[in-house]
C-alpha atoms as a PDB file:
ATOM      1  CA  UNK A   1      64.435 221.195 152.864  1.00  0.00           C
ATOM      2  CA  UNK A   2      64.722 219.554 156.076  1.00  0.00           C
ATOM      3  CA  UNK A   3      66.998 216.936 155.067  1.00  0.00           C
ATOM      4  CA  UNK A   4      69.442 219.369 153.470  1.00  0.00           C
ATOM      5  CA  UNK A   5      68.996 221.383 156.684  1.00  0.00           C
ATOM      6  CA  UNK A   6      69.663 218.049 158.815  1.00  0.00           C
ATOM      7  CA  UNK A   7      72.774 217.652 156.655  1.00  0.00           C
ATOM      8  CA  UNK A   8      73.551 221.129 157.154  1.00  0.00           C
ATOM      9  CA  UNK A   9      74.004 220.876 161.346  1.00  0.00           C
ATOM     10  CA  UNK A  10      74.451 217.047 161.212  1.00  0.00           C
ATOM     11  CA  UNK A  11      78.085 217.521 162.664  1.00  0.00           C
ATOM     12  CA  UNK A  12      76.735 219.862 165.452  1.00  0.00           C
ATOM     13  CA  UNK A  13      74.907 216.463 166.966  1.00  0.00           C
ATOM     14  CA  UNK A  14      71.335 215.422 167.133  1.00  0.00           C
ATOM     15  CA  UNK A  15      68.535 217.943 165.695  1.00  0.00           C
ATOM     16  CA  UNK A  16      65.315 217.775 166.813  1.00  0.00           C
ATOM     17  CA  UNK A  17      62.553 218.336 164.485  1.00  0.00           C
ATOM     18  CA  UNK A  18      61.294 221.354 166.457  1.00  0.00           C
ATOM     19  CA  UNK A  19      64.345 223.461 165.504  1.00  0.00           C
ATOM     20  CA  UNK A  20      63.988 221.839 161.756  1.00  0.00           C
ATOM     21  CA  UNK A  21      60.453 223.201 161.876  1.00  0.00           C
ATOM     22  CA  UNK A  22      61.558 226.761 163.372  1.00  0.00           C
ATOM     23  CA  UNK A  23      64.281 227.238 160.974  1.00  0.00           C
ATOM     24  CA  UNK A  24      62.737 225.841 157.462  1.00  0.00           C
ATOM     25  CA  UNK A  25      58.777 227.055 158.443  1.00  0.00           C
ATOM     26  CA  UNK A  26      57.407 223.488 158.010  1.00  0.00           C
ATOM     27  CA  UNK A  27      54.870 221.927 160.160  1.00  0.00           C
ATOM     28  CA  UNK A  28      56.363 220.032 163.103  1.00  0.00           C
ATOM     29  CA  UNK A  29      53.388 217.331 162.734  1.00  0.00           C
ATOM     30  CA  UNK A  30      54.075 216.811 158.679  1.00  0.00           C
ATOM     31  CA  UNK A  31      57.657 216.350 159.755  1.00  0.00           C
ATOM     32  CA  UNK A  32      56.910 213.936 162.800  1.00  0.00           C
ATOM     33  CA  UNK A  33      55.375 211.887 159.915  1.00  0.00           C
ATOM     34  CA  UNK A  34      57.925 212.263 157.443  1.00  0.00           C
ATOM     35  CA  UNK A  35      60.701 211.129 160.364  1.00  0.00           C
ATOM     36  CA  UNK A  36      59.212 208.225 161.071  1.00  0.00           C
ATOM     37  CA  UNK A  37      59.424 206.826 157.000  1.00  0.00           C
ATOM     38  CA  UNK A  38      62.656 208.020 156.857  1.00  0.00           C
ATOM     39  CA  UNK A  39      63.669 206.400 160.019  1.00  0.00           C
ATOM     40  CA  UNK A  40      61.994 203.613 158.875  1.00  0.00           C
ATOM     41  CA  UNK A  41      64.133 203.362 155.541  1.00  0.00           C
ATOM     42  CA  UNK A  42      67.054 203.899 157.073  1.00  0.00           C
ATOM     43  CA  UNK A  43      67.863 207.056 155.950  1.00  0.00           C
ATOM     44  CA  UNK A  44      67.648 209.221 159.574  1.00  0.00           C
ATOM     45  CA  UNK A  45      68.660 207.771 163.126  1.00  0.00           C
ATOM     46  CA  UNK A  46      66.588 208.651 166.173  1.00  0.00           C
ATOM     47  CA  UNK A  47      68.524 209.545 169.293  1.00  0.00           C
ATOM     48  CA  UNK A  48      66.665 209.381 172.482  1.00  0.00           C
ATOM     49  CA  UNK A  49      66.949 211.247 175.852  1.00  0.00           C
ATOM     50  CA  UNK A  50      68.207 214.738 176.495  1.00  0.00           C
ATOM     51  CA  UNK A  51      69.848 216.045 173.548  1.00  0.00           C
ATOM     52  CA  UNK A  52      68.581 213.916 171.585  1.00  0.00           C
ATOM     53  CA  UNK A  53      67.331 214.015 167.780  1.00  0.00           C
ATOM     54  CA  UNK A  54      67.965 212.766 164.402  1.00  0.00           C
ATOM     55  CA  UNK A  55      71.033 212.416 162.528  1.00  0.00           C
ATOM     56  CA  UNK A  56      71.607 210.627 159.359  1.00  0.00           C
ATOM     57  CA  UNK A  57      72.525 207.287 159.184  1.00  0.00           C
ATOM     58  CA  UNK A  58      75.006 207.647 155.916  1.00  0.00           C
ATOM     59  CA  UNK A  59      77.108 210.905 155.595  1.00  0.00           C
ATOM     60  CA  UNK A  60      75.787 213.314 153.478  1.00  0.00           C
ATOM     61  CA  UNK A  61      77.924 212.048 150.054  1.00  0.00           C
ATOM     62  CA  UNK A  62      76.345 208.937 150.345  1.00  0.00           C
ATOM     63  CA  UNK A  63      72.441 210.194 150.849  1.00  0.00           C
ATOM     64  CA  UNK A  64      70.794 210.658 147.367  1.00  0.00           C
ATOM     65  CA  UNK A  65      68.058 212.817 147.216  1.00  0.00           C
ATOM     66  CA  UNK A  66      66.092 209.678 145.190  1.00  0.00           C
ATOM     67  CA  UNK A  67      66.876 207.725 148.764  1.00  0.00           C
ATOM     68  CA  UNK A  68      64.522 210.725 150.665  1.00  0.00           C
ATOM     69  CA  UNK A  69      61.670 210.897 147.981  1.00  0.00           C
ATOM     70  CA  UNK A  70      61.777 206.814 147.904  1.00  0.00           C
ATOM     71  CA  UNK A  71      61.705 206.889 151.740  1.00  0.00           C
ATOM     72  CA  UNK A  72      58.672 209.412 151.967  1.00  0.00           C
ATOM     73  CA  UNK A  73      56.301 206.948 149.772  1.00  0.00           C
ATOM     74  CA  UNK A  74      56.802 209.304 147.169  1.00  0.00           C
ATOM     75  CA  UNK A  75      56.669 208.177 143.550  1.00  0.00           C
ATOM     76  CA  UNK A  76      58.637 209.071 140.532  1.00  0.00           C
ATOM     77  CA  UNK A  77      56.408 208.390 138.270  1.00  0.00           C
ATOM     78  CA  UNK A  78      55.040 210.411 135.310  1.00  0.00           C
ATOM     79  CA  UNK A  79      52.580 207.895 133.613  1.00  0.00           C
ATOM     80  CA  UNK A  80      49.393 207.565 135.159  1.00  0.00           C
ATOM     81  CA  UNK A  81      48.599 203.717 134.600  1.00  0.00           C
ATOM     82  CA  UNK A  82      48.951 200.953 136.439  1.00  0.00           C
ATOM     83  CA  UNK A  83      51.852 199.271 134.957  1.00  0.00           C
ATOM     84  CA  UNK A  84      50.600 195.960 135.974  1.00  0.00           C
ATOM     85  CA  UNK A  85      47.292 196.315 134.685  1.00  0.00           C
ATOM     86  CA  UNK A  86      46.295 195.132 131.439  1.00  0.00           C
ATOM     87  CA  UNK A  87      43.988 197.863 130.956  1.00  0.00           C
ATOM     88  CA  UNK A  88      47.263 200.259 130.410  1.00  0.00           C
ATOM     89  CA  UNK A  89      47.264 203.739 130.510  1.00  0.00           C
ATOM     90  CA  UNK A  90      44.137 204.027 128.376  1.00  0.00           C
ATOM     91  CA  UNK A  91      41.708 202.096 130.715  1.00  0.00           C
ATOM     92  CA  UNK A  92      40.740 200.047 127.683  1.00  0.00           C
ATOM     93  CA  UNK A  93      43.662 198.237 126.496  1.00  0.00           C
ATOM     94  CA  UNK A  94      47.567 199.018 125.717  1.00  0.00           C
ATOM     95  CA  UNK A  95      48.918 201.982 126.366  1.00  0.00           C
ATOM     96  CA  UNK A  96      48.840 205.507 125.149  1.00  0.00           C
ATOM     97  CA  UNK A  97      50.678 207.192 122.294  1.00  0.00           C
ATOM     98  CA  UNK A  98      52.971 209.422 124.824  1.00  0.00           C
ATOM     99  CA  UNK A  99      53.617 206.286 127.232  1.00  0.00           C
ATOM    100  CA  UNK A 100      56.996 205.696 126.815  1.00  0.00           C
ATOM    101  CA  UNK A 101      57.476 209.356 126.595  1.00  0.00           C
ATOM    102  CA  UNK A 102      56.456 209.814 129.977  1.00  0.00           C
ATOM    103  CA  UNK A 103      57.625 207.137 131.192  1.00  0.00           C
ATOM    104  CA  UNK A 104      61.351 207.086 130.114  1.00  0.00           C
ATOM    105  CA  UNK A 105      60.847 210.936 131.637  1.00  0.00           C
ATOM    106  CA  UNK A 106      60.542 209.362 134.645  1.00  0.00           C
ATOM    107  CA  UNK A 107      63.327 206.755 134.741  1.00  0.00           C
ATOM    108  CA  UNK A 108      65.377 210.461 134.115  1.00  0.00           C
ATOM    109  CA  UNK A 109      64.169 212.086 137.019  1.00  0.00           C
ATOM    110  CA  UNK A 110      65.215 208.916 139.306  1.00  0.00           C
ATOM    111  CA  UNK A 111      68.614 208.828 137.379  1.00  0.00           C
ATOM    112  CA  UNK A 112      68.623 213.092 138.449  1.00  0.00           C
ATOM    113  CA  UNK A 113      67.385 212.371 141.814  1.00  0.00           C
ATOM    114  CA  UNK A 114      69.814 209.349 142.336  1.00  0.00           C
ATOM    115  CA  UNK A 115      73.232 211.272 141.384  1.00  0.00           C
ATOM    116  CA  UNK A 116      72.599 214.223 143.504  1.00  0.00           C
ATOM    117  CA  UNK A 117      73.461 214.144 147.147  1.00  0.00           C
ATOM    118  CA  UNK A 118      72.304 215.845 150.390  1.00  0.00           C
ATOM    119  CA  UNK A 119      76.046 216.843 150.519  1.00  0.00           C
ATOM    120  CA  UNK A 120      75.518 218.461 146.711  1.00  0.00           C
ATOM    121  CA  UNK A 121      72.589 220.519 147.808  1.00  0.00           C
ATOM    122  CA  UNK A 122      73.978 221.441 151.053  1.00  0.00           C
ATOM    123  CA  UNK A 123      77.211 222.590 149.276  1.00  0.00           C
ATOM    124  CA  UNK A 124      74.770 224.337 146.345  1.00  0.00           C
ATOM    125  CA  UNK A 125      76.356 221.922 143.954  1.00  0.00           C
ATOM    126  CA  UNK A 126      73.334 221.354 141.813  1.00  0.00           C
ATOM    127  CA  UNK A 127      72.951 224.504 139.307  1.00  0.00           C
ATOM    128  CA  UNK A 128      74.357 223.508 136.424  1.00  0.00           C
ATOM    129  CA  UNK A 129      74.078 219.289 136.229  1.00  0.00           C
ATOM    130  CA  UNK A 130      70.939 219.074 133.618  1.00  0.00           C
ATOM    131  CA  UNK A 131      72.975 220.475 130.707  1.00  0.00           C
ATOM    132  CA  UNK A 132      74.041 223.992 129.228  1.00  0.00           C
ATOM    133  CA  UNK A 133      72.527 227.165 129.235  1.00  0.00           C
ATOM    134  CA  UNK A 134      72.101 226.590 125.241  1.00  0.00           C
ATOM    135  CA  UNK A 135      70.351 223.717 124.791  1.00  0.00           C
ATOM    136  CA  UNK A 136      67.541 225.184 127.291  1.00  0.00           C
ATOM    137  CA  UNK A 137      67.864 228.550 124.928  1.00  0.00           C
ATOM    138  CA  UNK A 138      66.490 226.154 121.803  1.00  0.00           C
ATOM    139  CA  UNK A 139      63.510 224.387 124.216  1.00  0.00           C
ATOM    140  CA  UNK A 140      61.659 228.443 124.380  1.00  0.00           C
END
């Protein structure tokens, strides 16, 4: 939310995180700490001094939303072993029978993540990209 906000006044100049906060009700602490990865990554620029703020280093068509989760330390992963383990998913050995259902679920979600832009969701572009109305009609 504060990214596609951020992408949403990006042309206006810097935005401080304070008016982020106001205007999407989110802590202004959690987003201090979420700035600094993202800065970090290379996915926000810090501007210093009066009027300053962040701004995003790429335009908006180039962020992917997998770029902001990555940046965060957050993980797309559905399986719950360590895949460099031997002890695989069952703490024993190998893995378990829905592995490489769960994991190729999660490979999906980065492929999701990584074609959809901050410019997409700022533009309400997304509704629609996982497939027709149908084939969610024969999943009930």
């Amino acid at each position: 939310m504060a990214m596609a906000d951020l992408a949403a006044t990006n042309a206006a100049g810097p935005v401080t995180l304070a008016q982020i906060a106001g205007r999407q009700d989110i802590s202004l602490s959690y987003l201090e700490q979420l700035f600094a990865k993202l800065r970090r990554h290379g996915v926000v620029k810090g501007v210093r001094g009066p009027g300053g703020g962040y701004r995003l280093a790429r335009p908006a068509d180039k962020t992917t939303i997998a770029d902001i989760v990555l940046a965060v330390d957050e993980t797309i992963d559905t399986v719950a072993c360590d895949r460099h383990s031997e002890l695989g998913c069952t703490g024993k050995t190998g893995r378990c029978l829905a592995h490489d259902l769960w994991d190729e679920l999660g490979r999906h979600i980065y492929l999701f993540l990584n074609s959809i832009t901050l410019d997409d969701v700022v533009a309400r572009r997304v509704a629609g990209t996982a497939g027709s109305a149908r084939f969610m009609e024969g999943a009930k």
